[in-house]
N, C-alpha and C. Protein backbone atom coordinates (compact mmCIF):
# COMPACT_ATOMS: atom_id res chain seq x y z
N UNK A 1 33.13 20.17 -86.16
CA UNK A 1 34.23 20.20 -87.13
C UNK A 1 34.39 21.62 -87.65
N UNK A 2 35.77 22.13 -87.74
CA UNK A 2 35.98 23.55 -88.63
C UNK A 2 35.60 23.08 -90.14
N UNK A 3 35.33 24.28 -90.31
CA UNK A 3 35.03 23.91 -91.65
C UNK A 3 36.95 24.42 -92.72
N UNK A 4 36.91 23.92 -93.62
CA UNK A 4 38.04 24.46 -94.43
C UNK A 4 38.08 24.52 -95.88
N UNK A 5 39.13 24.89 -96.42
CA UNK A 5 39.01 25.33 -98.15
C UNK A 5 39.96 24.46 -98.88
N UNK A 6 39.01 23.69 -99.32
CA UNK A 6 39.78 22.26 -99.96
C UNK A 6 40.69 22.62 -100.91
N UNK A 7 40.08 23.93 -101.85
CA UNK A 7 40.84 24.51 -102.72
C UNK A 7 42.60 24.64 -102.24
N UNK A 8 42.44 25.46 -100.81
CA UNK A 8 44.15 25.50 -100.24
C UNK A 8 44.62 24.25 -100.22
N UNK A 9 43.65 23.13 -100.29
CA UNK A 9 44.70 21.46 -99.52
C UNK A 9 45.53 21.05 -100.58
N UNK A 10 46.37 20.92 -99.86
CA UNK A 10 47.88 20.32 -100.67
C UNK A 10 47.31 19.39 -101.59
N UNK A 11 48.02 19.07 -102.85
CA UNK A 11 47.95 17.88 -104.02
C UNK A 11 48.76 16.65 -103.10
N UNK A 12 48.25 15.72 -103.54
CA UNK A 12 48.50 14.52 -103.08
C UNK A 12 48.64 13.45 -104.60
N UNK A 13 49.58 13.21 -105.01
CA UNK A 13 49.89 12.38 -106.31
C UNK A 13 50.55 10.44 -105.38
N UNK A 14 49.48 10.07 -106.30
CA UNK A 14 49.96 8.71 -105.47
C UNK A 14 49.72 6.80 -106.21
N UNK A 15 50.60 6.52 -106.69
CA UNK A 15 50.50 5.05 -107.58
C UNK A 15 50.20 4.25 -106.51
N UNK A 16 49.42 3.14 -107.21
CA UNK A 16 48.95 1.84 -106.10
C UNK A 16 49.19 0.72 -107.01
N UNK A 17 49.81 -0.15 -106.00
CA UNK A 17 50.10 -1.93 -106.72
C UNK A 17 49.29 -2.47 -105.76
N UNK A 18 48.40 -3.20 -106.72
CA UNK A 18 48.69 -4.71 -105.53
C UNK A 18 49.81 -5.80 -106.00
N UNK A 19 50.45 -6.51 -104.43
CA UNK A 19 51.36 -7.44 -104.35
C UNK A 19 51.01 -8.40 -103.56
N UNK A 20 51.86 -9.33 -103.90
CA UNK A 20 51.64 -10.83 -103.00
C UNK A 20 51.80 -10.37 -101.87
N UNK A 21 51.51 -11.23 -100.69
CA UNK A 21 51.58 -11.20 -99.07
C UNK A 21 53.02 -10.66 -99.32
N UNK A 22 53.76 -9.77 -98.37
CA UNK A 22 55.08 -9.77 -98.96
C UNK A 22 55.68 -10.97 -97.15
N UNK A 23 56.86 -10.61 -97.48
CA UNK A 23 57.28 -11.79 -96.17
C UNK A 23 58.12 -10.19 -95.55
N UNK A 24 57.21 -10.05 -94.26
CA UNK A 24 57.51 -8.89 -93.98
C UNK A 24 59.10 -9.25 -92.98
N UNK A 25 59.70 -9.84 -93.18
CA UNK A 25 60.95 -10.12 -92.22
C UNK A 25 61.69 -9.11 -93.22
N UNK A 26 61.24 -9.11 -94.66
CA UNK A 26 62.46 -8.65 -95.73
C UNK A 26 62.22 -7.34 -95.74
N UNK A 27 60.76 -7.13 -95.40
CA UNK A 27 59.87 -5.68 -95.25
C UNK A 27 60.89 -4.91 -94.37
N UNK A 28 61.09 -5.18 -92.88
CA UNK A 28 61.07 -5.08 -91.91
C UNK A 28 62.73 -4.36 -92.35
N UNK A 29 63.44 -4.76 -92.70
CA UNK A 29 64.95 -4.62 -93.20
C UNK A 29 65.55 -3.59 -93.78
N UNK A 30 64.34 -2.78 -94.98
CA UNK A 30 64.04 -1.67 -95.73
C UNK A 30 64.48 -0.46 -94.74
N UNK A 31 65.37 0.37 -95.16
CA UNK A 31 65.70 1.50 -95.00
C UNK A 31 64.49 2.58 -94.51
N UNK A 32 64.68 2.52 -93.05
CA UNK A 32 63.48 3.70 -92.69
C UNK A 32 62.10 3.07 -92.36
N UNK A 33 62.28 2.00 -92.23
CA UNK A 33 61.10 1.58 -91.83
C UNK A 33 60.23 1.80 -90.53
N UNK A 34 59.32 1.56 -90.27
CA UNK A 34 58.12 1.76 -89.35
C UNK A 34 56.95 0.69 -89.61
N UNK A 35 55.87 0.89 -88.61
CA UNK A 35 54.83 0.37 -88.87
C UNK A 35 53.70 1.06 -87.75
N UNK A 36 52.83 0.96 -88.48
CA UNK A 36 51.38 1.87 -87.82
C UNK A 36 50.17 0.67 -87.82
N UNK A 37 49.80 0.62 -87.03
CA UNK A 37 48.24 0.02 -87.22
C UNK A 37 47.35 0.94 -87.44
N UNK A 38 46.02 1.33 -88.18
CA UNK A 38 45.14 2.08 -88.55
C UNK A 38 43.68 1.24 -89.00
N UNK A 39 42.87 2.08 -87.72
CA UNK A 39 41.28 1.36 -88.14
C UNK A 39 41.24 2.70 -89.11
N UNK A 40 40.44 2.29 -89.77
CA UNK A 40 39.40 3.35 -91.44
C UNK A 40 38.31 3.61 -90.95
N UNK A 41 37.55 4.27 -91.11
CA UNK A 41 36.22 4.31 -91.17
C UNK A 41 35.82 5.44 -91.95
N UNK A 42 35.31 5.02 -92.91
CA UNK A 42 33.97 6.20 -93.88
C UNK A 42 33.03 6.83 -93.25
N UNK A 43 32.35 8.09 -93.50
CA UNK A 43 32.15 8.55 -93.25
C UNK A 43 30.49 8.95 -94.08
N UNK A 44 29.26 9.35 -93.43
CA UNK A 44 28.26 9.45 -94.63
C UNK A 44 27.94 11.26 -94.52
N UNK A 45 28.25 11.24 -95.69
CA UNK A 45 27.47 12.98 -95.97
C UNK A 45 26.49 12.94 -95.67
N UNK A 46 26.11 14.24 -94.47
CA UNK A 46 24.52 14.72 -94.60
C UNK A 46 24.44 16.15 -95.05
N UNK A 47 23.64 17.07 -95.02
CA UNK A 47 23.34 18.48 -95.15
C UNK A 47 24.42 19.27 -94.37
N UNK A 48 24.90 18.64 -93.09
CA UNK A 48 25.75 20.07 -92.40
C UNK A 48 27.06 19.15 -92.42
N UNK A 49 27.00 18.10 -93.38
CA UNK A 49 28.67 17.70 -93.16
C UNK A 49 28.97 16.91 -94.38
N UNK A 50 30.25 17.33 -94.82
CA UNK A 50 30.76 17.08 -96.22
C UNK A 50 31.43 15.10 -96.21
N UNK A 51 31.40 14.44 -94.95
CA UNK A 51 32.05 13.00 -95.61
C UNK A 51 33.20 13.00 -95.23
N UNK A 52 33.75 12.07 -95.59
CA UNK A 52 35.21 11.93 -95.12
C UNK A 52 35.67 10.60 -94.68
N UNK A 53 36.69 10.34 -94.09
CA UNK A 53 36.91 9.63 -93.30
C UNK A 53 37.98 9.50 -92.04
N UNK A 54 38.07 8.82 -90.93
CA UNK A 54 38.55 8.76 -89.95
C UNK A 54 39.17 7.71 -89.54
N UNK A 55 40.75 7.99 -88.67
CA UNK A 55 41.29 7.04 -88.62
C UNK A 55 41.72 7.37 -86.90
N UNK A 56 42.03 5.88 -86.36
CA UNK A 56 42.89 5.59 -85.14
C UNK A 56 43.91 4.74 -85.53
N UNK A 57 45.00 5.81 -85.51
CA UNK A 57 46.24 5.38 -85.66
C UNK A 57 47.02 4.83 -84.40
N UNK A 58 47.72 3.83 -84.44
CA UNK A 58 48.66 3.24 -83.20
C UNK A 58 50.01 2.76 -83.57
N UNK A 59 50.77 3.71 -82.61
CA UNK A 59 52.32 3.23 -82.95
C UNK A 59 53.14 3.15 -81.40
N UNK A 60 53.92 2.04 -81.49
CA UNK A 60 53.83 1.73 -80.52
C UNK A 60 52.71 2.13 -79.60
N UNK A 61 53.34 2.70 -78.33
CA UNK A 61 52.16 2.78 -77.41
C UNK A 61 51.43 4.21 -77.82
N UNK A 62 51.54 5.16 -78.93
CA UNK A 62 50.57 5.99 -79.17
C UNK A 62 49.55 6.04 -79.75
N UNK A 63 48.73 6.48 -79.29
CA UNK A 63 47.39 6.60 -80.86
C UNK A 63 47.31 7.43 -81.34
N UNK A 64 46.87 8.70 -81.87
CA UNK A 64 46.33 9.78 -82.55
C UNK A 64 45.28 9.08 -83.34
N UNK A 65 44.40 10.27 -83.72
CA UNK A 65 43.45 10.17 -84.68
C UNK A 65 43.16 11.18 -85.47
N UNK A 66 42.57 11.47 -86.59
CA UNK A 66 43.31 12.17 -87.94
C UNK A 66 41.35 11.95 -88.75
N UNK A 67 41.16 13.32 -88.98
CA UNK A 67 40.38 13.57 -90.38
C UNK A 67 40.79 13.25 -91.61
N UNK A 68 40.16 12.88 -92.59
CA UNK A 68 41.11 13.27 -93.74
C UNK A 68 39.69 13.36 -95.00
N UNK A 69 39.36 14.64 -95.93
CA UNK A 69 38.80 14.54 -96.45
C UNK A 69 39.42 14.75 -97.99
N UNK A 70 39.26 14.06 -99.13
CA UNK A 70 39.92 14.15 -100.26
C UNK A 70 38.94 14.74 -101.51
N UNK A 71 39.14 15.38 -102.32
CA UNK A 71 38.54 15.76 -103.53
C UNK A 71 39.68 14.84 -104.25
N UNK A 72 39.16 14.53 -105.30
CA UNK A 72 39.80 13.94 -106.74
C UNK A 72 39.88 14.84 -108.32
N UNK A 73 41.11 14.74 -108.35
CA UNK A 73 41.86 15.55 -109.53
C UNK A 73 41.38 14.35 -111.13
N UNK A 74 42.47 13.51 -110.40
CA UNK A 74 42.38 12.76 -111.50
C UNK A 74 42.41 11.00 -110.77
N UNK A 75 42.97 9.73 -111.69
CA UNK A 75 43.24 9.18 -110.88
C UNK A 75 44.13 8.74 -109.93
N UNK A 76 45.52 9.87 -110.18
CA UNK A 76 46.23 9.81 -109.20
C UNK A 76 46.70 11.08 -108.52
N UNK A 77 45.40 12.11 -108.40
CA UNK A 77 45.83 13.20 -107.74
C UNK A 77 44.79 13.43 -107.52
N UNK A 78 44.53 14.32 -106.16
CA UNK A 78 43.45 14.46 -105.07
C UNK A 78 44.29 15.61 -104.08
N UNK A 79 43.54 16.52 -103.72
CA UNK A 79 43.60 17.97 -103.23
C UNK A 79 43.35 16.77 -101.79
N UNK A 80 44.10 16.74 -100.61
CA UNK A 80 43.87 16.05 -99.67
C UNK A 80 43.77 17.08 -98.45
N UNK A 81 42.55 17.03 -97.71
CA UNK A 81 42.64 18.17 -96.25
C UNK A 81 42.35 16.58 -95.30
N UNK A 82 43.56 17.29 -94.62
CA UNK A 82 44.10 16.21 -93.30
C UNK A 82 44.48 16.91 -92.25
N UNK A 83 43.69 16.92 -90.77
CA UNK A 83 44.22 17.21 -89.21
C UNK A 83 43.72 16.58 -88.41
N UNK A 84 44.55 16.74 -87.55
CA UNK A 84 44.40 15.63 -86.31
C UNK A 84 42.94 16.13 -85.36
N UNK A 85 42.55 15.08 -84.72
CA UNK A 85 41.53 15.51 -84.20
C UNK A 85 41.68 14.79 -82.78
N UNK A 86 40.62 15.16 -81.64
CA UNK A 86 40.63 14.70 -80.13
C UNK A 86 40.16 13.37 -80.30
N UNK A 87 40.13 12.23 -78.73
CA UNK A 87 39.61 11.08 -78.77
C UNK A 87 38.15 10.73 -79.28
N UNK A 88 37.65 12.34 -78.60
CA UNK A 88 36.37 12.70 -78.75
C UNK A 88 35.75 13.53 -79.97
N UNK A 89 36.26 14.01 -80.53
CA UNK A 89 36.11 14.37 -81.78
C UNK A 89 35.63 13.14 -82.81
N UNK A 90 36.58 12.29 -82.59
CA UNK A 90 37.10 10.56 -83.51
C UNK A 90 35.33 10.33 -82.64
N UNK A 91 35.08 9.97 -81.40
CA UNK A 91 34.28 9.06 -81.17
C UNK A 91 32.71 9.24 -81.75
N UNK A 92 32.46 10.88 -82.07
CA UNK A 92 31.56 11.52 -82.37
C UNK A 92 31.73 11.50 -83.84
N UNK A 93 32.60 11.84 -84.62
CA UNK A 93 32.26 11.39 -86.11
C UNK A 93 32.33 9.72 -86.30
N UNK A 94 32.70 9.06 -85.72
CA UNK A 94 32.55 7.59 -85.09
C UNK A 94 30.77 7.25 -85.56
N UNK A 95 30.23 8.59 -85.16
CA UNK A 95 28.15 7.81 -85.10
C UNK A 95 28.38 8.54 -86.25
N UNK A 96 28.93 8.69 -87.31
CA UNK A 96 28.51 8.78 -88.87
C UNK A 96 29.27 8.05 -89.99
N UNK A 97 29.49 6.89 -89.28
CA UNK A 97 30.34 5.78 -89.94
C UNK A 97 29.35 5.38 -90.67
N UNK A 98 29.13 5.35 -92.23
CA UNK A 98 28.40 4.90 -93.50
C UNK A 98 28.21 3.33 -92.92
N UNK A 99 27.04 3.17 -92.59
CA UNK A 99 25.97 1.76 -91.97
C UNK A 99 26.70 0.50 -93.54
N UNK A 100 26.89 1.08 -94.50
CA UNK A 100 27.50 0.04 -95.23
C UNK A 100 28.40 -0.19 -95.51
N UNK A 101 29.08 0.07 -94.37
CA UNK A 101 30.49 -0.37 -94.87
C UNK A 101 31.41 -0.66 -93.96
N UNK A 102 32.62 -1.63 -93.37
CA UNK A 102 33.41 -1.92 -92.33
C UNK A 102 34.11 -1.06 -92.05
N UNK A 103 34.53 -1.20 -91.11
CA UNK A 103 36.04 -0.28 -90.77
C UNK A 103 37.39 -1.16 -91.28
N UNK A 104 37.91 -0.96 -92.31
CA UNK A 104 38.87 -1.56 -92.47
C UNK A 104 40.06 -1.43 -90.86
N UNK A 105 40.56 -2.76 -90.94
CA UNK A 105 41.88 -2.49 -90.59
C UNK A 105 43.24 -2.67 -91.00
N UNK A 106 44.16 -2.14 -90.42
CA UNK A 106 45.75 -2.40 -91.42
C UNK A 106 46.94 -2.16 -90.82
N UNK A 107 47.96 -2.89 -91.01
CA UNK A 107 48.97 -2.25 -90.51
C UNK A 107 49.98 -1.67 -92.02
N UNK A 108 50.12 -0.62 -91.67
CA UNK A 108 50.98 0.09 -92.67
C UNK A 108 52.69 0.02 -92.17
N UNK A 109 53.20 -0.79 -93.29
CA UNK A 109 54.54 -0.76 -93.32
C UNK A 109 55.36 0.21 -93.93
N UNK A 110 55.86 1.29 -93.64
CA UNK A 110 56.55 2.54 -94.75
C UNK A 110 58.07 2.12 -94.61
N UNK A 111 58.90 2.64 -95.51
CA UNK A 111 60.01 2.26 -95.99
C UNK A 111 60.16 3.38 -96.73
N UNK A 112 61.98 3.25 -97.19
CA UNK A 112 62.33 3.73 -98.34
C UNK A 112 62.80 3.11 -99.59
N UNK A 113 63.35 3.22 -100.46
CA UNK A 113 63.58 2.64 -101.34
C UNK A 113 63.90 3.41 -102.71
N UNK A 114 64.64 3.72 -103.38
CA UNK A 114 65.39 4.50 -104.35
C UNK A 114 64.78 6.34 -104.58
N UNK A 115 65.00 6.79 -103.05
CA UNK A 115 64.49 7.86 -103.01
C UNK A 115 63.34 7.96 -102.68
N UNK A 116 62.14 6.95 -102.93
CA UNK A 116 60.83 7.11 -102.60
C UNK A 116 60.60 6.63 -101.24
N UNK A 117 59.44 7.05 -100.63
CA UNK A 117 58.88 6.14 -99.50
C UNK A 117 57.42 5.69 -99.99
N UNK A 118 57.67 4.51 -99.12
CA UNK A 118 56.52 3.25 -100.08
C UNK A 118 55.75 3.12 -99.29
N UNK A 119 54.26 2.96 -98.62
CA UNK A 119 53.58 2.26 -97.65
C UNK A 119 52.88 0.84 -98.32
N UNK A 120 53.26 0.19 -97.18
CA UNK A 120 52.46 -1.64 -97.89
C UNK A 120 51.53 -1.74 -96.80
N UNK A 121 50.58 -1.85 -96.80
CA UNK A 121 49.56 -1.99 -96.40
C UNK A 121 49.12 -3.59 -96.41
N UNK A 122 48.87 -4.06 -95.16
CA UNK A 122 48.41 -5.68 -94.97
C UNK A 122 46.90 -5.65 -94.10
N UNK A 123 46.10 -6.19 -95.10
CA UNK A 123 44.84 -5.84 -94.36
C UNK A 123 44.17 -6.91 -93.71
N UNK A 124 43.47 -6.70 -92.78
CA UNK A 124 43.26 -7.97 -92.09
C UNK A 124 42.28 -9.19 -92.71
N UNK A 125 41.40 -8.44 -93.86
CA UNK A 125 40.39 -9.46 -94.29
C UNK A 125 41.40 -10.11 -95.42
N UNK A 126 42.72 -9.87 -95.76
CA UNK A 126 43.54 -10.64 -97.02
C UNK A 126 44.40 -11.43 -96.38
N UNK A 127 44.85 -12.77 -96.53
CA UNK A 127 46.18 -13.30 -96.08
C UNK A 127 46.91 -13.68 -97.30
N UNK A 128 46.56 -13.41 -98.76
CA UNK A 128 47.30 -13.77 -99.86
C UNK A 128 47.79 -12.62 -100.43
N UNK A 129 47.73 -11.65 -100.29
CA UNK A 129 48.02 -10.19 -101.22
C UNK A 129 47.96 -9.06 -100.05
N UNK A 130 48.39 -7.62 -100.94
CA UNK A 130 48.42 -6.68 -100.08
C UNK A 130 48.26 -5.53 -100.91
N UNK A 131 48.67 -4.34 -100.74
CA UNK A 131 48.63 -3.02 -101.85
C UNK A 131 49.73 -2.63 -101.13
N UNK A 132 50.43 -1.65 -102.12
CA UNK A 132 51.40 -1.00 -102.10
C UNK A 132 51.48 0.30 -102.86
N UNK A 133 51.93 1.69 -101.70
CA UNK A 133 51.43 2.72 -102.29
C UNK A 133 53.21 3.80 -102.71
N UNK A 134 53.01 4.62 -103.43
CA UNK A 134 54.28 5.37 -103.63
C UNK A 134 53.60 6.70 -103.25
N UNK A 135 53.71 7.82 -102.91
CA UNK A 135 53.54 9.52 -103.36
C UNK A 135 54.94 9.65 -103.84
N UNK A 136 54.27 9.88 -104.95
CA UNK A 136 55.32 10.79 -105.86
C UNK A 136 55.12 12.69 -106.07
N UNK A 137 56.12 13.34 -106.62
CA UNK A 137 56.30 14.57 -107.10
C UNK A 137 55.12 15.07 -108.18
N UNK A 138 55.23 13.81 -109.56
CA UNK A 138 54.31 14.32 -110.66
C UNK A 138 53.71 12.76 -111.17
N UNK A 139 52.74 12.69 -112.03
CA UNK A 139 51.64 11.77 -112.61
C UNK A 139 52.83 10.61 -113.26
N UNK A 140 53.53 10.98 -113.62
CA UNK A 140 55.14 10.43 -114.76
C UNK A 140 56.41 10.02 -114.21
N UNK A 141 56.70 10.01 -112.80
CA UNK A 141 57.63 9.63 -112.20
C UNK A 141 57.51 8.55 -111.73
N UNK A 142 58.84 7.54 -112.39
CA UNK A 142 58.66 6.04 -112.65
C UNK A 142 58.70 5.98 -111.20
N UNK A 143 58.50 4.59 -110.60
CA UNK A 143 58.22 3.66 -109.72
C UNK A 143 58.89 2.40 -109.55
N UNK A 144 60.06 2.41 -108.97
CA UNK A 144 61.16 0.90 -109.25
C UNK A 144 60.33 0.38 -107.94
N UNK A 145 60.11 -1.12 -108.72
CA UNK A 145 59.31 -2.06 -107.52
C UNK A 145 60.62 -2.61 -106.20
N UNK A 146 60.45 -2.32 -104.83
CA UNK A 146 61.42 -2.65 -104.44
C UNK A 146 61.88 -3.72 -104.47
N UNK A 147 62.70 -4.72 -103.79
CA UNK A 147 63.02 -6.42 -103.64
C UNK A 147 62.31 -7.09 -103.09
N UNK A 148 61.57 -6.06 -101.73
CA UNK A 148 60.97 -7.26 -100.84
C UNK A 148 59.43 -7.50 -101.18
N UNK A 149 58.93 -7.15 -102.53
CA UNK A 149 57.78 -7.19 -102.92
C UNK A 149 57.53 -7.73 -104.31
N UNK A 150 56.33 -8.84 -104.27
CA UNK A 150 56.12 -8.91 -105.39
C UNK A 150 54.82 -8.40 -106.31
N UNK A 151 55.44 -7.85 -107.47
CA UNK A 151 53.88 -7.00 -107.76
C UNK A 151 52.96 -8.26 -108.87
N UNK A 152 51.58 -7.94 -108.52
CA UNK A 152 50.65 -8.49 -109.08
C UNK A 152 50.54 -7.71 -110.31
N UNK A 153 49.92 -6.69 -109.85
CA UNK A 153 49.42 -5.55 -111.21
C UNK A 153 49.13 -3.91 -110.36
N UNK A 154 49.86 -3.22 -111.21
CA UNK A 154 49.19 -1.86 -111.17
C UNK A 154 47.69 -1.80 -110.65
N UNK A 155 46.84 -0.60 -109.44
CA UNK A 155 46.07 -0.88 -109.46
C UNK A 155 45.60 0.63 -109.57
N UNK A 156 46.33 1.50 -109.90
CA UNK A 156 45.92 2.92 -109.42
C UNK A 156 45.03 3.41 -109.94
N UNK A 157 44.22 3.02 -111.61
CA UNK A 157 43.23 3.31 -111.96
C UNK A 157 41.86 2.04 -111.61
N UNK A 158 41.83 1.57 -110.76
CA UNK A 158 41.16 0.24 -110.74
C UNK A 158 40.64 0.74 -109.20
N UNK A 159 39.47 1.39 -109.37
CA UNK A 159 38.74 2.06 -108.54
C UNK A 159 38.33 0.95 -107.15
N UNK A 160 38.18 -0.47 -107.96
CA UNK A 160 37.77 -1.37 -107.01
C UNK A 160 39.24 -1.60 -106.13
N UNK A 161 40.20 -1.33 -105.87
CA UNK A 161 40.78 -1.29 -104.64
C UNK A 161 41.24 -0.03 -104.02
N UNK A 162 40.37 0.94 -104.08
CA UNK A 162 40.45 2.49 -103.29
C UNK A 162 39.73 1.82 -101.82
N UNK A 163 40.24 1.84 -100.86
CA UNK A 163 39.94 2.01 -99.36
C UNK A 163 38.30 1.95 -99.23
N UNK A 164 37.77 3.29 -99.73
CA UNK A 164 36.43 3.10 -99.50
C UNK A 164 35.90 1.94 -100.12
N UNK A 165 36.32 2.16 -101.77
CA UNK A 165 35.71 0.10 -102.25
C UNK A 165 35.25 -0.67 -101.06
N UNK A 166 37.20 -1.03 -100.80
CA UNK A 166 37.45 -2.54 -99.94
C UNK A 166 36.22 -2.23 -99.05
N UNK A 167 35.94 -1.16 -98.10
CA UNK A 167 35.60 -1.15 -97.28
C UNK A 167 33.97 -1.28 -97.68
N UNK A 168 33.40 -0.96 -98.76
CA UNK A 168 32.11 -1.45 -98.42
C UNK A 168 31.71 -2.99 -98.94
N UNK A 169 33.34 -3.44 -99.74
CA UNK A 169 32.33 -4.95 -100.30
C UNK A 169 33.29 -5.86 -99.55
N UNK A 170 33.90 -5.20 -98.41
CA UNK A 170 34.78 -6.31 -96.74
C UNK A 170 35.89 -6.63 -97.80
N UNK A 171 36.49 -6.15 -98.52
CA UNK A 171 37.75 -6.64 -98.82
C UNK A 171 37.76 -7.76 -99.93
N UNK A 172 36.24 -8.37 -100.29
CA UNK A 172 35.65 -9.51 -101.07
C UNK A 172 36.10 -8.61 -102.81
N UNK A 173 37.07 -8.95 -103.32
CA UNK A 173 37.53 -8.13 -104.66
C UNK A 173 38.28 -9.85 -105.57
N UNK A 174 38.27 -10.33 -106.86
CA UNK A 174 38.70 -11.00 -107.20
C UNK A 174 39.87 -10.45 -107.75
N UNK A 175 41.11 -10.87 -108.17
CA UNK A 175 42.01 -10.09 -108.78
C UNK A 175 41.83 -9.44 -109.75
């Protein structure tokens, strides 16, 4: 791995809902839509390597796969360093997948919706709920819930549904 200066990595500002299963036919309809499948996997710090995590992304028939290591600002901002990496790159930080914890999987639905783009995320260990993410500009820029979703509750300070969470207690979270 190169090493890099987290300090340069772009801010990343970003609200999280969880919502009911949404009925993705209505999903599907949303202005700009797409969909990605993405395995997760965490990553364990040792002495010559800072953590992270790794993804295999698939759209239609492509894959890529993608570093991504985050520092945290606050709870909705994080200095994010993200690049793509080889099959083999992925398969080798692959043997430092944190022994406690799954690889989530997901398919990410993105959209638009009153200027923003939204990703809904449907994970495979949930069939009743989902999360739903915004990046926004600043910490204060409202968030209109779109139509084809229904929100449960805000979750963006509620540490127990950050990715890594789900991923070490399998998605097992009560509302």
């Amino acid at each position: 791995m190169e090493a890099f200066d987290i300090e340069k990595a772009p801010f990343e500002i970003e609200r999280k809902f969880l919502i009911r299963y949404p009925e993705l036919a209505a999903v599907r309809r949303m202005p700009g839509y797409r969909v990605v499948h993405i395995e997760q996997s965490y990553l364990t710090a040792g002495e010559d390597f800072i953590g992270g995590r790794i993804r295999r992304i698939t759209e239609a028939d492509a894959v890529r796969y993608v570093y991504t290591y985050k520092v945290k600002i606050s709870d909705l901002t994080r200095r994010e360093f993200e690049r793509e990496i080889t099959p083999e790159e992925y398969c080798e930080l692959l043997r430092r997948k944190d022994p406690d914890t799954i690889t989530i999987e997901k398919d990410r639905h993105s959209f638009l919706y009153e200027g923003l783009t939204y990703e809904l995320d449907v994970y495979r260990f949930w069939d009743d709920r989902a999360t739903l993410e915004a990046e926004v500009e600043s910490e204060d820029t409202p968030i209109p819930m779109p139509p084809c979703v229904t929100l449960i509750k805000e979750v963006t300070h509620d540490r127990r549904y950050n990715n890594s969470r789900l991923a070490s207690n399998q998605g097992k979270i009560d509302y």
